[in-house]
Protein backbone atom coordinates (compact mmCIF):
# COMPACT_ATOMS: atom_id res chain seq x y z
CA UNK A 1 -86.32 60.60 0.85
CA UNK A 2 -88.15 57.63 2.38
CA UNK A 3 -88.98 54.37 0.84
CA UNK A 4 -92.73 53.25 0.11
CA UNK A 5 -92.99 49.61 1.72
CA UNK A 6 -94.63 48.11 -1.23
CA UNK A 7 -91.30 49.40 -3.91
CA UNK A 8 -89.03 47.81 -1.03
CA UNK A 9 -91.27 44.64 -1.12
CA UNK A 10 -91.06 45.09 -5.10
CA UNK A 11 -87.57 45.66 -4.99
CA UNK A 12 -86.92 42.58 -3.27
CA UNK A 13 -86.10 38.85 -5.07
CA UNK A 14 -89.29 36.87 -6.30
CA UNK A 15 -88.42 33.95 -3.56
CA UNK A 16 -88.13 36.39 -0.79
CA UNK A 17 -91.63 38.22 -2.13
CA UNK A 18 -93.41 34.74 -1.92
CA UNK A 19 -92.00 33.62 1.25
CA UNK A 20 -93.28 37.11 3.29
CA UNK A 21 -96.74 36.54 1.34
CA UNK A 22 -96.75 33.29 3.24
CA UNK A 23 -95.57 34.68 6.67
CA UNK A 24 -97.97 37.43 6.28
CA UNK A 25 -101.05 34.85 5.29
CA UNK A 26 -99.99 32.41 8.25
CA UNK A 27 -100.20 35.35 10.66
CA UNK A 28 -103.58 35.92 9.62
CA UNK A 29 -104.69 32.73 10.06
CA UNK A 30 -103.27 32.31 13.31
CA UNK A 31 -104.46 35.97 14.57
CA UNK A 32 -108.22 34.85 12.74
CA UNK A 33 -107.99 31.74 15.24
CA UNK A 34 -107.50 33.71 18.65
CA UNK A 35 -109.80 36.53 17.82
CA UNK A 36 -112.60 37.02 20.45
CA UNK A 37 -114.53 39.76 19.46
CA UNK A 38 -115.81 41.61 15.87
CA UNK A 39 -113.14 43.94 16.55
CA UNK A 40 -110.06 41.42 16.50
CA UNK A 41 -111.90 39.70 13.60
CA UNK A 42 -111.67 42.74 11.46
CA UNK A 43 -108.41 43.86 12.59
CA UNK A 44 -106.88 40.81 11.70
CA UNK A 45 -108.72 41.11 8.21
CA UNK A 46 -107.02 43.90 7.95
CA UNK A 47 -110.35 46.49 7.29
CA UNK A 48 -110.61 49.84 9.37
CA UNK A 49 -114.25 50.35 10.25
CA UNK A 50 -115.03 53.34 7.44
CA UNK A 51 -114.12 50.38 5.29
CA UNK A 52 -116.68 47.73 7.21
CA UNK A 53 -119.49 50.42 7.44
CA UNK A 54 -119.21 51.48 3.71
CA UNK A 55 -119.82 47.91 2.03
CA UNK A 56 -122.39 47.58 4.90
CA UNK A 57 -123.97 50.67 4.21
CA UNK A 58 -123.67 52.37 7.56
CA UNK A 59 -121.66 55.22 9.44
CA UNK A 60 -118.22 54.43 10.97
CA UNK A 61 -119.77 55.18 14.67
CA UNK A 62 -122.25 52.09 13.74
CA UNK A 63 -120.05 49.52 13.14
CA UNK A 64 -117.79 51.11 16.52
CA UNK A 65 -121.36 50.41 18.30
CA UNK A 66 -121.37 47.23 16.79
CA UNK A 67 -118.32 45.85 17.60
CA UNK A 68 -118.76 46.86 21.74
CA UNK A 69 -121.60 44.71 21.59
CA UNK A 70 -122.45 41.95 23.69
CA UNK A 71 -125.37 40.53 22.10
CA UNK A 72 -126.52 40.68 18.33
CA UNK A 73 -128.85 39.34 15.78
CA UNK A 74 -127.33 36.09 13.59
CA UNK A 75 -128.19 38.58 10.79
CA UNK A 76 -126.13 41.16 11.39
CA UNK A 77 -123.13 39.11 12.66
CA UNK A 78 -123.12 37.50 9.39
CA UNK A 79 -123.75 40.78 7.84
CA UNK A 80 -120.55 41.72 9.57
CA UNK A 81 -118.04 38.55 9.20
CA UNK A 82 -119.41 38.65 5.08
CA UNK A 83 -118.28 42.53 4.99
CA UNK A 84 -114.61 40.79 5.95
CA UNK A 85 -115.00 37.94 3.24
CA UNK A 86 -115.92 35.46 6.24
CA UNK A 87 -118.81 33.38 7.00
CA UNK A 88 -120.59 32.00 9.69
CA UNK A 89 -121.69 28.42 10.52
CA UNK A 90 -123.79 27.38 13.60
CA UNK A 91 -124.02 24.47 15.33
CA UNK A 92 -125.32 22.66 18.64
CA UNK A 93 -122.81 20.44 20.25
CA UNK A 94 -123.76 17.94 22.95
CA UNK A 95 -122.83 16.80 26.11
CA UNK A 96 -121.95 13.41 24.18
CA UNK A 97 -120.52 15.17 21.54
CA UNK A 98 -122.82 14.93 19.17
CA UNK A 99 -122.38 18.11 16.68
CA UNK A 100 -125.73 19.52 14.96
CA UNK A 101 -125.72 22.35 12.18
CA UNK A 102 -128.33 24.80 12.26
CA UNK A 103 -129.11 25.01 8.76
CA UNK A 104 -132.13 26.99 9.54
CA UNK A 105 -130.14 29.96 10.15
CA UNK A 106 -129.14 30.12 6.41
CA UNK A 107 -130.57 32.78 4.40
CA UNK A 108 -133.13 30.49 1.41
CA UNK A 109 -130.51 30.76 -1.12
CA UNK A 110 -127.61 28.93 1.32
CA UNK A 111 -130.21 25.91 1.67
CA UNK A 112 -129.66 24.58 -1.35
CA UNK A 113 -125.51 24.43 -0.42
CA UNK A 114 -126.41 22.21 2.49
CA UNK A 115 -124.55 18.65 2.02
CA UNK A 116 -126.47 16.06 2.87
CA UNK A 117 -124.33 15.04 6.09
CA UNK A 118 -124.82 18.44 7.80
CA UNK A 119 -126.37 16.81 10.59
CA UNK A 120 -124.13 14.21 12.38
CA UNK A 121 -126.50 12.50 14.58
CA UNK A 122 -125.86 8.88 15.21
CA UNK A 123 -128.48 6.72 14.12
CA UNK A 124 -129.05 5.24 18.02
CA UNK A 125 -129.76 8.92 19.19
CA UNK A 126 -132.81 9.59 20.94
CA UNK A 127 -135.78 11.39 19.48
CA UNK A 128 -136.10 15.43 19.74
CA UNK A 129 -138.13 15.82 23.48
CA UNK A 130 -141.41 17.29 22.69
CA UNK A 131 -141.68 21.14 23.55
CA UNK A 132 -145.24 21.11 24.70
CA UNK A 133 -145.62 22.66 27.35
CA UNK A 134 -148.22 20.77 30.45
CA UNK A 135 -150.94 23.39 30.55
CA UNK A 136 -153.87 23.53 32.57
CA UNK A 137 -157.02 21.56 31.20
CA UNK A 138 -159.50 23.52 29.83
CA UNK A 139 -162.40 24.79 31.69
CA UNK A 140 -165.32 22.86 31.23
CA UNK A 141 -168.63 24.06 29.21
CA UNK A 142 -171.88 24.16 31.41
């Protein structure tokens, strides 16, 4: 007869339970931290992708689609990390190294979670360059 994993975890001391809980979280972490694509992300999460398309409310072949994407909407990647109890958080870095958060690509009700330092631009920075475009002049009226 074989053994069920989880009664030979149970079976095991309390110590030696809470010190493979650790290993196991660390792992995660570490495997979360070299992850380059949804697919590694949810892997390490531990989720198949039945389990990511049913809280996101699509078919398994979806989220496969998904996941051998190159390009995607902010939406739906943050659709995808929050299916795997992760978020996402965007931000412009510099050549100087100056770091800016996008807050604008928070849904409304993440707005009002924004601290007040979310933008770390130092006070000597120079202003925003204007994004007009130089046009032609307008034709004149006869």
């Amino acid at each position: 007869m074989s053994a069920d994993l989880n009664d030979l975890l149970n079976d095991l001391p309390p110590a030696r339970q809470a010190k493979i809980a650790a290993l196991a979280e660390q792992k995660i972490q570490e495997t979360i931290a070299h992850a380059t694509t949804l697919s590694d992300f949810r892997k390490a999460m531990g989720k198949t992708q039945a389990e990511v398309a049913r809280e996101l409310g699509i078919n398994q072949n979806a989220v496969s689609q998904l996941e051998q994407r190159s390009d995607t909407y902010v939406s739906t990647l943050r659709r995808f990390l929050k299916s795997l109890d992760l978020s996402l958080e965007l931000s412009v870095v510099g050549k100087n190294g100056v770091r800016i958060d996008l807050p604008h690509f928070l849904r409304r009700d993440e707005v009002a979670e924004i601290p007040e330092n979310a933008v770390d631009i130092p006070t000597d920075a120079p202003a925003p360059a204007s994004n007009k475009r130089p046009g032609k002049p307008a034709p004149a009226r006869k």
